[in-house]
C-alpha atoms as a PDB file:
ATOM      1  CA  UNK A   1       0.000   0.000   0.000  1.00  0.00           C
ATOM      2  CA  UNK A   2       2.511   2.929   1.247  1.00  0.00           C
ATOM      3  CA  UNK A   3       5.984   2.060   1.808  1.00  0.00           C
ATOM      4  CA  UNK A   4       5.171   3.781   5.624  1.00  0.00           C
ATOM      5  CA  UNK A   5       3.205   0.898   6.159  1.00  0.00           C
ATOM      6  CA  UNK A   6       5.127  -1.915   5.279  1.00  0.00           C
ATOM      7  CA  UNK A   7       6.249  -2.977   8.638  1.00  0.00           C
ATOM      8  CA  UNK A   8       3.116  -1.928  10.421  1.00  0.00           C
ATOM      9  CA  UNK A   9       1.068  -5.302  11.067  1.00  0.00           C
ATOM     10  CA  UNK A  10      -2.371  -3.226  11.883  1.00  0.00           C
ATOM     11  CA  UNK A  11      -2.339   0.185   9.971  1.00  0.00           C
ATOM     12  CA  UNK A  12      -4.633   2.760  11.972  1.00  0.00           C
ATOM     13  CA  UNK A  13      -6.080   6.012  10.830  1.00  0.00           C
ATOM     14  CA  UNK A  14      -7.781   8.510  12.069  1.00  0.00           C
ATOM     15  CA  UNK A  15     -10.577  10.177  10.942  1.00  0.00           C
ATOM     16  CA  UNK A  16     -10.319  14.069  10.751  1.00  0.00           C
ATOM     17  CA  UNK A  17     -14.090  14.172  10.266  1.00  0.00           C
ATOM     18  CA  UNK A  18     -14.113  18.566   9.045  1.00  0.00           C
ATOM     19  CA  UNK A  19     -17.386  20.676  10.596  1.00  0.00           C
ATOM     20  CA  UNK A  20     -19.374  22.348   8.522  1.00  0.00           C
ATOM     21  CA  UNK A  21     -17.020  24.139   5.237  1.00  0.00           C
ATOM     22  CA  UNK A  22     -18.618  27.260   3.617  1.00  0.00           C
ATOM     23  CA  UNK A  23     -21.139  26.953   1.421  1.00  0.00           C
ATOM     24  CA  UNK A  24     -23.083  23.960   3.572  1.00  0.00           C
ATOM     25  CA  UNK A  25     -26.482  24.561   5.105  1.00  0.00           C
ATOM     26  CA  UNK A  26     -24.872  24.319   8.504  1.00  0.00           C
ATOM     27  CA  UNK A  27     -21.684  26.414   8.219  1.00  0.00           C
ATOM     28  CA  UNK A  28     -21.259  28.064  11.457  1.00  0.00           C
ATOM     29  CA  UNK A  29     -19.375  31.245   9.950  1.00  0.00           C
ATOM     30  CA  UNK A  30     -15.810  31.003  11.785  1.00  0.00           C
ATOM     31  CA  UNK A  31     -13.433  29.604   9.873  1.00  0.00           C
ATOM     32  CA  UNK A  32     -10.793  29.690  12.437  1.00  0.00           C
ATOM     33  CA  UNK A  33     -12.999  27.822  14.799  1.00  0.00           C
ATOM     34  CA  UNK A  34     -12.877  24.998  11.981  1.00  0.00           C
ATOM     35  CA  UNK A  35      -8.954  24.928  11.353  1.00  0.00           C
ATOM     36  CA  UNK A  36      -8.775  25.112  15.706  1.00  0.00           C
ATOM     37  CA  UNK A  37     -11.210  22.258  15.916  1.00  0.00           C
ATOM     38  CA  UNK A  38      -9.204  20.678  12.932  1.00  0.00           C
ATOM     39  CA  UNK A  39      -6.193  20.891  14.525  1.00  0.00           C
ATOM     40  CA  UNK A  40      -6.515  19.536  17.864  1.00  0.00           C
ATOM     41  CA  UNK A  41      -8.166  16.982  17.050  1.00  0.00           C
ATOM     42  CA  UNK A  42      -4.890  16.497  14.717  1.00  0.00           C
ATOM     43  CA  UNK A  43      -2.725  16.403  17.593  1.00  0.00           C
ATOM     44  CA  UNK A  44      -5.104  14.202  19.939  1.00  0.00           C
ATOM     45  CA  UNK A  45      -4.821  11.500  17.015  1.00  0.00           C
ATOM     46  CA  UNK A  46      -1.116  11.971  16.153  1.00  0.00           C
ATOM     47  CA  UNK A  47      -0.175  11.995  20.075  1.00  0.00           C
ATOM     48  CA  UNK A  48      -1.902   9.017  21.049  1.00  0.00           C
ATOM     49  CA  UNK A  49       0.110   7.193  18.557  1.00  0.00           C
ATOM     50  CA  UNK A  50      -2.182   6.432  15.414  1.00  0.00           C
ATOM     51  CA  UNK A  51      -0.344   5.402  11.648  1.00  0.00           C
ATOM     52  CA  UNK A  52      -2.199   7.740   9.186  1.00  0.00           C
ATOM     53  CA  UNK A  53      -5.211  10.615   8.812  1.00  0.00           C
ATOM     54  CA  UNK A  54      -8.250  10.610   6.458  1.00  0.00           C
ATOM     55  CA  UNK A  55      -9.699  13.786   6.173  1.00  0.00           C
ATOM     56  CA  UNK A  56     -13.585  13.589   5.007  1.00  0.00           C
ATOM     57  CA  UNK A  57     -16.058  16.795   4.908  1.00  0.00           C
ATOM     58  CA  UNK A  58     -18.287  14.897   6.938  1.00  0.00           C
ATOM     59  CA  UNK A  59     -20.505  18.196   8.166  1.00  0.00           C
ATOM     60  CA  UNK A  60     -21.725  18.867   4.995  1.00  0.00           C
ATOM     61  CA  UNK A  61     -24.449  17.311   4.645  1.00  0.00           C
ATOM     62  CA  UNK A  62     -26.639  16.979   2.771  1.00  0.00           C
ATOM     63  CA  UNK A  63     -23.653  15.590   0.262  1.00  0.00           C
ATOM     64  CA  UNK A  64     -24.091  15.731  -3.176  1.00  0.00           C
ATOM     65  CA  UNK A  65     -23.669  13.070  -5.577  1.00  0.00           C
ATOM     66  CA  UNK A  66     -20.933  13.595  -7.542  1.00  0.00           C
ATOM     67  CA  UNK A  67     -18.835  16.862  -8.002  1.00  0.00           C
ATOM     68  CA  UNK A  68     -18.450  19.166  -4.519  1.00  0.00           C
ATOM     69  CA  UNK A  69     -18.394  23.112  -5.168  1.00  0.00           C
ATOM     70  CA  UNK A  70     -16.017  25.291  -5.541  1.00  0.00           C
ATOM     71  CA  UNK A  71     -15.812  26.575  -2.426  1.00  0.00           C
ATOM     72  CA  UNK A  72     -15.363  22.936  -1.135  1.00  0.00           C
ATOM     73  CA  UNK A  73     -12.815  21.994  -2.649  1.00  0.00           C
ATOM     74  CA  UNK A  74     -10.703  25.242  -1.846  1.00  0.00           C
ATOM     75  CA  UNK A  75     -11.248  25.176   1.920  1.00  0.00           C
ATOM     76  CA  UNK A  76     -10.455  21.308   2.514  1.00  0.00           C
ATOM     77  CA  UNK A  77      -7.514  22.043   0.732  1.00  0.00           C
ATOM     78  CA  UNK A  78      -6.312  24.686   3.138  1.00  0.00           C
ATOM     79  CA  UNK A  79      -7.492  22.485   5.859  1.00  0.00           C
ATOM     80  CA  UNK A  80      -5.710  20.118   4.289  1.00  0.00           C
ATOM     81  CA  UNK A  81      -2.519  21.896   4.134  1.00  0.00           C
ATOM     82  CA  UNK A  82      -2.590  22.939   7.594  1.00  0.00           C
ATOM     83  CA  UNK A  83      -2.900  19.654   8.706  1.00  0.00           C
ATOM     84  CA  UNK A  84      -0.039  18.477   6.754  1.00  0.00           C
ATOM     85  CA  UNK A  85       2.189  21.468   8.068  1.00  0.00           C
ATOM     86  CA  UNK A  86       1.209  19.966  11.826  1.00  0.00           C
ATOM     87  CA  UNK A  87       2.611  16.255  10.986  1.00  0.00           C
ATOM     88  CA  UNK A  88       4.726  14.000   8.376  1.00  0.00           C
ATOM     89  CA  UNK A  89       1.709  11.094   9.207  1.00  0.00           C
ATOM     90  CA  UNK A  90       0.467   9.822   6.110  1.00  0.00           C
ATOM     91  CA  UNK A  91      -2.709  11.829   4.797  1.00  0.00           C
ATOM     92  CA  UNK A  92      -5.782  10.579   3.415  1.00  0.00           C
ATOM     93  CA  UNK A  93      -8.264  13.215   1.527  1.00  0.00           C
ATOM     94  CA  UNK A  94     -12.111  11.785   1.090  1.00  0.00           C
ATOM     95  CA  UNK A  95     -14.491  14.204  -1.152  1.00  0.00           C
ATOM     96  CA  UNK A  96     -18.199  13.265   0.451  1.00  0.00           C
ATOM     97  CA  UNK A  97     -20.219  11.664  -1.183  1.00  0.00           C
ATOM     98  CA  UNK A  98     -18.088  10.869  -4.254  1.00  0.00           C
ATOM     99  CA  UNK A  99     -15.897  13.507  -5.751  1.00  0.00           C
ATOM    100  CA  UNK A 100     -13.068  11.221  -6.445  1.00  0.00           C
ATOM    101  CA  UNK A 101     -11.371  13.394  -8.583  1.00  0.00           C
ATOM    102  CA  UNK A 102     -11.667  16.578  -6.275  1.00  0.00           C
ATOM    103  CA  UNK A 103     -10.073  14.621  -3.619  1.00  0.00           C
ATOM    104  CA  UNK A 104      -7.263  13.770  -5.803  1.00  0.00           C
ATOM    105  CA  UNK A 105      -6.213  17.560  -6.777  1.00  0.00           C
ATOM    106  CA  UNK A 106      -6.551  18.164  -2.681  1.00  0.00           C
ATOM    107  CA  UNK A 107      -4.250  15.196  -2.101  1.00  0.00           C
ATOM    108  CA  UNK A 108      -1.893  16.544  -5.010  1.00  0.00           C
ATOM    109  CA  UNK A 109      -1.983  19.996  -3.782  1.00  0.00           C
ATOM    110  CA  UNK A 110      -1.342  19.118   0.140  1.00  0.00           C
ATOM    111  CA  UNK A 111       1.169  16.016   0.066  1.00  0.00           C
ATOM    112  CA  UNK A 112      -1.570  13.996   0.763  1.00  0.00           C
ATOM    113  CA  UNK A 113      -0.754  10.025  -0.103  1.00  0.00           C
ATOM    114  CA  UNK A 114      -3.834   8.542  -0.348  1.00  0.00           C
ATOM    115  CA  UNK A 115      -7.459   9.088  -1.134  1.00  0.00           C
ATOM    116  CA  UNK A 116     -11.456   7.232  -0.754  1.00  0.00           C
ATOM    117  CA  UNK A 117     -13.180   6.395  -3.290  1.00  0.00           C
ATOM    118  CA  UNK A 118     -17.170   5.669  -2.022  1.00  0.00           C
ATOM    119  CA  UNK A 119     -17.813   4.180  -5.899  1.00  0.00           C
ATOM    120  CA  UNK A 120     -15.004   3.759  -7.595  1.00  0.00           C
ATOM    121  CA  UNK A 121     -16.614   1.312 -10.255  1.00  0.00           C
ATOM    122  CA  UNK A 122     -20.863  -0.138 -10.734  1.00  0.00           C
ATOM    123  CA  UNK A 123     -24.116   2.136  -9.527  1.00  0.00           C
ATOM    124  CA  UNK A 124     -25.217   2.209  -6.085  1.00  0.00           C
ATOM    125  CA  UNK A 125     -28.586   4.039  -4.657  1.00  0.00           C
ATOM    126  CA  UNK A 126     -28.271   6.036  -2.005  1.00  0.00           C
ATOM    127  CA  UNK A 127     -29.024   9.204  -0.594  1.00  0.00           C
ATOM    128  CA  UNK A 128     -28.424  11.357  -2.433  1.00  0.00           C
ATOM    129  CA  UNK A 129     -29.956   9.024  -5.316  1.00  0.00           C
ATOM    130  CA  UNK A 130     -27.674   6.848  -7.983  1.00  0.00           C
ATOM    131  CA  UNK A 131     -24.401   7.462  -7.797  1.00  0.00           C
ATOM    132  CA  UNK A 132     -22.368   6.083 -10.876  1.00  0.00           C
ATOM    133  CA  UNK A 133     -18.595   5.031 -10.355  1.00  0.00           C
ATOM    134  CA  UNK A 134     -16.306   7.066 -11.588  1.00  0.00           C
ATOM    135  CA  UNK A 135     -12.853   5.172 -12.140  1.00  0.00           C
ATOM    136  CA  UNK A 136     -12.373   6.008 -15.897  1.00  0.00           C
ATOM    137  CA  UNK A 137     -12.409   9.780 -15.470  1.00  0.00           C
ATOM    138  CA  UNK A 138     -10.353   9.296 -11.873  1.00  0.00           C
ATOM    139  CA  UNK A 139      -7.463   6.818 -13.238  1.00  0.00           C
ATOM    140  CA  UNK A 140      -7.177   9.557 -16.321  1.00  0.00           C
ATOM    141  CA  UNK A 141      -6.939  12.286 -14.029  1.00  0.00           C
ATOM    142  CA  UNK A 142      -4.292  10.384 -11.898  1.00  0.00           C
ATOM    143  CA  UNK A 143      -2.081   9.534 -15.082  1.00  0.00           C
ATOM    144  CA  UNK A 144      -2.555  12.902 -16.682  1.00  0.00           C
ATOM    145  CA  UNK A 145      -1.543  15.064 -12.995  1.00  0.00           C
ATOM    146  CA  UNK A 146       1.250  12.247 -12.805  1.00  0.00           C
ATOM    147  CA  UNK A 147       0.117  11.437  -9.302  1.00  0.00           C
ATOM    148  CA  UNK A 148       0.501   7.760  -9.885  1.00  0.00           C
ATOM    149  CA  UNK A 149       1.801   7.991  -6.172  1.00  0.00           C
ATOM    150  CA  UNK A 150      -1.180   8.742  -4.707  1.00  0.00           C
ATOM    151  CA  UNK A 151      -3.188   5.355  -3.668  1.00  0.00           C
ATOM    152  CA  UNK A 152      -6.992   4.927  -4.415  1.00  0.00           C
ATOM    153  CA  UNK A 153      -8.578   3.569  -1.798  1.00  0.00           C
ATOM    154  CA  UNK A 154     -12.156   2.108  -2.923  1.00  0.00           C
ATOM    155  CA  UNK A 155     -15.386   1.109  -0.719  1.00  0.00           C
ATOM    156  CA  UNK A 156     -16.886  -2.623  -1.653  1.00  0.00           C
ATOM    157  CA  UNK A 157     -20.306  -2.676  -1.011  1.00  0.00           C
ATOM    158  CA  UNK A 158     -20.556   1.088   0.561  1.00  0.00           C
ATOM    159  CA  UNK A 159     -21.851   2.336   3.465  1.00  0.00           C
ATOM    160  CA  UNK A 160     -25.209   4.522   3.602  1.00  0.00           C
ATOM    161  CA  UNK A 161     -26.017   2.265  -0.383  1.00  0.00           C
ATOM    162  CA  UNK A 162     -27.772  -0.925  -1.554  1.00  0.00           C
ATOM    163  CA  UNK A 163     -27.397  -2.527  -4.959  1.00  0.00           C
ATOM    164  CA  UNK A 164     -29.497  -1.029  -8.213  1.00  0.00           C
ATOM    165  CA  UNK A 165     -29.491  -4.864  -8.309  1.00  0.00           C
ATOM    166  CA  UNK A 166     -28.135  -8.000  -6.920  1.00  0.00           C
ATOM    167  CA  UNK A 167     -24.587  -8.671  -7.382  1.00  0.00           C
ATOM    168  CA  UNK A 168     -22.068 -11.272  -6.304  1.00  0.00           C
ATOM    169  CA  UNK A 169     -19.163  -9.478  -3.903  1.00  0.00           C
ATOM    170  CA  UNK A 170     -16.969 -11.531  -6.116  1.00  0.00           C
ATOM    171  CA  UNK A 171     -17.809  -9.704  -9.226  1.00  0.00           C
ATOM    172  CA  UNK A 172     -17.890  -5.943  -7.598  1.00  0.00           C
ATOM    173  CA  UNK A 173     -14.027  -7.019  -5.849  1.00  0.00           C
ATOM    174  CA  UNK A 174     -12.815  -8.064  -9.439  1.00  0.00           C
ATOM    175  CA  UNK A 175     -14.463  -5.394 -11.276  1.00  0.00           C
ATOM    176  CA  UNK A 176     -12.795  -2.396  -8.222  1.00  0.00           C
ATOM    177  CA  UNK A 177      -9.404  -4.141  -8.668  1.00  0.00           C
ATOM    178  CA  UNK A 178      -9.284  -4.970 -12.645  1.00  0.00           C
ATOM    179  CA  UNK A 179     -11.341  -2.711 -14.072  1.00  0.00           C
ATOM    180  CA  UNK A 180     -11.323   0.450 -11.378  1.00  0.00           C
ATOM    181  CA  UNK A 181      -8.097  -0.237 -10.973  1.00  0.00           C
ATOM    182  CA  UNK A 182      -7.925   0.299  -7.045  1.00  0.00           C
ATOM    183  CA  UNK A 183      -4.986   0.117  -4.972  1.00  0.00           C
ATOM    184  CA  UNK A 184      -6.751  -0.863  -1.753  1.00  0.00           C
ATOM    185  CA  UNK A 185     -10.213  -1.857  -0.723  1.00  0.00           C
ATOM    186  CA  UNK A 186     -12.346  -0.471   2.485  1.00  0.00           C
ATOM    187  CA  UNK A 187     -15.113  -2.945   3.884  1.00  0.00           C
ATOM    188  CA  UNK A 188     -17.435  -1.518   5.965  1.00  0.00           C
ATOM    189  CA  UNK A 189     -20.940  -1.570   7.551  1.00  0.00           C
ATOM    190  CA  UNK A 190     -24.343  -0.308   6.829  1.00  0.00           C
ATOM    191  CA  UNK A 191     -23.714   3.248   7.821  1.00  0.00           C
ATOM    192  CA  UNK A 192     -21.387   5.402  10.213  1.00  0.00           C
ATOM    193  CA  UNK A 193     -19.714   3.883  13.099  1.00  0.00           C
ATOM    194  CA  UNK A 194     -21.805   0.359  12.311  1.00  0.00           C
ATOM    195  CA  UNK A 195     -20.466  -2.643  12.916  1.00  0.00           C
ATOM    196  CA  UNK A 196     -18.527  -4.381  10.205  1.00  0.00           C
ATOM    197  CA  UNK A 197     -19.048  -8.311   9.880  1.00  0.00           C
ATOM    198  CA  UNK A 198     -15.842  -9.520  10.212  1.00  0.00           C
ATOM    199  CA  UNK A 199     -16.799 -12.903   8.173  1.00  0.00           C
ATOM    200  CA  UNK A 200     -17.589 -10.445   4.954  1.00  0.00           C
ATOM    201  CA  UNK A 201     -13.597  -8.971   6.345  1.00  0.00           C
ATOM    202  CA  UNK A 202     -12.464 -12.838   6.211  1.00  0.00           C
ATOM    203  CA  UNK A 203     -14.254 -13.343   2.856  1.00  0.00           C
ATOM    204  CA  UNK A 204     -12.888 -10.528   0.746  1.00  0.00           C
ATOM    205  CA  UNK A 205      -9.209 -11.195   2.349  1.00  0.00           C
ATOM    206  CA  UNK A 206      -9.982 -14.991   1.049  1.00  0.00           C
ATOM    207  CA  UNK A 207     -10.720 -13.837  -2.208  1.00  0.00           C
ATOM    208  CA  UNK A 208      -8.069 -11.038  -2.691  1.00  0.00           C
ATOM    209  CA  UNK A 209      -5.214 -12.187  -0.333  1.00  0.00           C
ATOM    210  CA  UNK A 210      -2.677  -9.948  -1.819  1.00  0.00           C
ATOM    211  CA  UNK A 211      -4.686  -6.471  -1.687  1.00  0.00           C
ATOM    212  CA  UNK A 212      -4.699  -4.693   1.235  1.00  0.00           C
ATOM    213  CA  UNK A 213      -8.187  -5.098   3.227  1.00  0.00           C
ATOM    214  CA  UNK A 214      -9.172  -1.695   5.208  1.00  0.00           C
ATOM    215  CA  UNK A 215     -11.962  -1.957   7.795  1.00  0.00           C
ATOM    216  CA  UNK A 216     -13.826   1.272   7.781  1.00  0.00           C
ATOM    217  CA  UNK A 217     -16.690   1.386  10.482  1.00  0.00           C
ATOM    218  CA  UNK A 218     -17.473   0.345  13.557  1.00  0.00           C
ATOM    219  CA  UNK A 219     -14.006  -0.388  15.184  1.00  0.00           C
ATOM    220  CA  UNK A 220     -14.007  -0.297  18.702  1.00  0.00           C
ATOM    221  CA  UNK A 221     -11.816  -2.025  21.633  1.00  0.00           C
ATOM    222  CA  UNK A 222     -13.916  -4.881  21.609  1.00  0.00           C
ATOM    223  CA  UNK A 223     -13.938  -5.866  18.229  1.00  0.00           C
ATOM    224  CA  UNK A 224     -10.707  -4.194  16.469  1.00  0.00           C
ATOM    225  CA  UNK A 225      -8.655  -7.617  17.112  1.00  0.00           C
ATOM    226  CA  UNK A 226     -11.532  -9.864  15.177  1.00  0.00           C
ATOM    227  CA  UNK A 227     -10.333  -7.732  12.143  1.00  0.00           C
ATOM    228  CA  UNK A 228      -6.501  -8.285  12.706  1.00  0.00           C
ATOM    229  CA  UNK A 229      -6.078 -11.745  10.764  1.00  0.00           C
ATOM    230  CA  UNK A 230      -7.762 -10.325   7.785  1.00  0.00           C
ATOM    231  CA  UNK A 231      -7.195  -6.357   7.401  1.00  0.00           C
ATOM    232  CA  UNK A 232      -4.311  -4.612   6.917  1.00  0.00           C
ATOM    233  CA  UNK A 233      -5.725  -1.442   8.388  1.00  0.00           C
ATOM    234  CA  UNK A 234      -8.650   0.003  10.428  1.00  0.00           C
ATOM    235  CA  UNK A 235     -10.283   3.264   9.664  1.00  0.00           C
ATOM    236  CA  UNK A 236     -11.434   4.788  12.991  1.00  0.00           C
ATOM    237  CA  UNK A 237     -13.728   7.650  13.822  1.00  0.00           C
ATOM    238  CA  UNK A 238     -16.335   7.660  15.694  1.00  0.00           C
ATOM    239  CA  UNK A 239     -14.753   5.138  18.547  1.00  0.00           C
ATOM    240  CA  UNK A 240     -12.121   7.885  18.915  1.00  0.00           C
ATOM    241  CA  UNK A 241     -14.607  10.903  19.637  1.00  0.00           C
ATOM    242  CA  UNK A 242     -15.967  12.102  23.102  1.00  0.00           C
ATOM    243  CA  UNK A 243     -18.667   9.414  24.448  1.00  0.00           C
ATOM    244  CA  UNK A 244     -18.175   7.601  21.256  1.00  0.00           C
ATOM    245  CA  UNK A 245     -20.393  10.806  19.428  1.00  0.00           C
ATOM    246  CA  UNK A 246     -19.277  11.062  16.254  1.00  0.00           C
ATOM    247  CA  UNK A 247     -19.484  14.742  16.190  1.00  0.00           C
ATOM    248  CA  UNK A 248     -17.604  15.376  19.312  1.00  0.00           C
ATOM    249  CA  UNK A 249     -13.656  16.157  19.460  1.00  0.00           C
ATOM    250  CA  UNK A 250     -10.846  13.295  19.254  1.00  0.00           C
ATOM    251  CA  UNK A 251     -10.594  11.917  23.031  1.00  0.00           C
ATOM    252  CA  UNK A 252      -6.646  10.667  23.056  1.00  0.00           C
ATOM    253  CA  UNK A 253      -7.292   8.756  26.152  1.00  0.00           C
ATOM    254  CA  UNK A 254     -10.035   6.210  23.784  1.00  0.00           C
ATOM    255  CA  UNK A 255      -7.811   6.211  20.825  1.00  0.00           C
ATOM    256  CA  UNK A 256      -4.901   4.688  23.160  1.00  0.00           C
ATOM    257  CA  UNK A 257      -7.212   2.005  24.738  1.00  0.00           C
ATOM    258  CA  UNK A 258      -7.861   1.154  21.095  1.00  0.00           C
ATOM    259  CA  UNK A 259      -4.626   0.822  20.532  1.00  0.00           C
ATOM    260  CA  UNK A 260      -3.482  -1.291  23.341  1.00  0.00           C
ATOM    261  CA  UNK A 261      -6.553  -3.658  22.426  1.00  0.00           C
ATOM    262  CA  UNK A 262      -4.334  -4.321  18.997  1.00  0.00           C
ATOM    263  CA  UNK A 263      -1.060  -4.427  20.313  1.00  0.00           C
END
């Protein structure tokens, strides 16, 4: 995956899950209250001892579909930046819901190594209605930007979706990994901070041993060593926040217990 990983057994990142960004029904107005809150919840991750960030524009929903604005992209990239300035930690940008290539000119722009891909390849309905994968104009963007260094990290069966219709996991792994061209691929649960089965972990692993398996929801103390024989890495948010509330800040004293349970 990254060469900063290689020795790690259980890779562990962070979310950095962003308030509210101009331009979103809920922006509060102070932008230095975002890049404060940003920030410390930067160092709570980063001083507990974690391997790598992801940050997501989680608070601004509703998402849209595909492309983010303007706006968007040009504050998470400042965000972005600051947080990259504040540690050498491997950074991972996420465009909600699926602005694949926005995310990769952030990552570009920042230093970032790594970006997630909700659907990278097939149709899924959700939310904010179908969205369509969109590896052909992402892997083109990649090539053309020559970020070929940056890793695209690609949901299986996402989150917060269902199938426009039934498909084997077989077929959606294969077509992410041959056809999408991912680097990586994140299993999760059915939405934010659910439970992910770790026999669906075990399966894909089974099926792709040589592709590294990320576990993105639903990680907690309790169930963060089922994951270890199959995953290379777990993608933890809401575990790490304040009373386990996903929209409260980092609390470093959870994200160590977390990481004891692994160790």
């Amino acid at each position: 995956m990254l060469p900063e990983w290689d020795d790690i057994p259980c890779v562990i990142i962070g979310m950095i899950h962003l308030p509210p960004l101009p331009g979103s029904p809920r922006y509060g107005g102070d932008l230095r209250a975002i890049r404060d809150a940003v920030l410390r919840d930067v160092d709570a991750l980063v001083s507990a001892g974690i391997h790598g960030l992801m940050i997501e524009n989680f608070g601004d929903t509703p998402f849209f579909a595909s492309r983010v604005p303007q706006e968007t992209v040009a504050h998470m990239t400042s965000l972005a930046t600051h947080v990259r300035m504040q540690t050498d930690l491997p950074i991972g940008i996420n465009c909600l819901r699926n602005d694949g290539c926005a995310a990769l000119a952030i990552a570009q722009a920042c230093g970032a190594s790594f970006i997630r891909v909700n659907v990278l390849c097939g149709a899924r309905l959700t939310d904010q209605g179908v969205i369509q994968g969109i590896s052909a104009d992402l892997m083109r963007l990649r090539r053309r930007l020559g970020a070929d260094t940056i890793k695209v990290m690609a949901d299986v069966d996402v989150k917060h979706s269902v199938p426009l219709a039934p498909v084997e996991l077989e077929h959606e792994i294969e077509d992410t990994l041959t056809r999408g061209l991912a680097d990586a691929l994140i299993i999760s649960g059915s939405g934010t901070g659910k439970i992910t089965d770790v026999r669906k972990v075990a399966r894909v692993a089974k099926i792709v041993p040589d592709t590294p398996i990320f576990v993105g929801s639903g990680v907690t103390p309790k169930t963060a060593r089922n994951y270890l024989p199959h995953a290379k890495g777990l993608i933890v948010g809401t575990s790490f926040k304040e009373h386990g509330r996903v929209d409260a800040p980092v609390d470093p004293d959870r994200v160590r217990v977390l990481l004891e349970a692994i160790s």
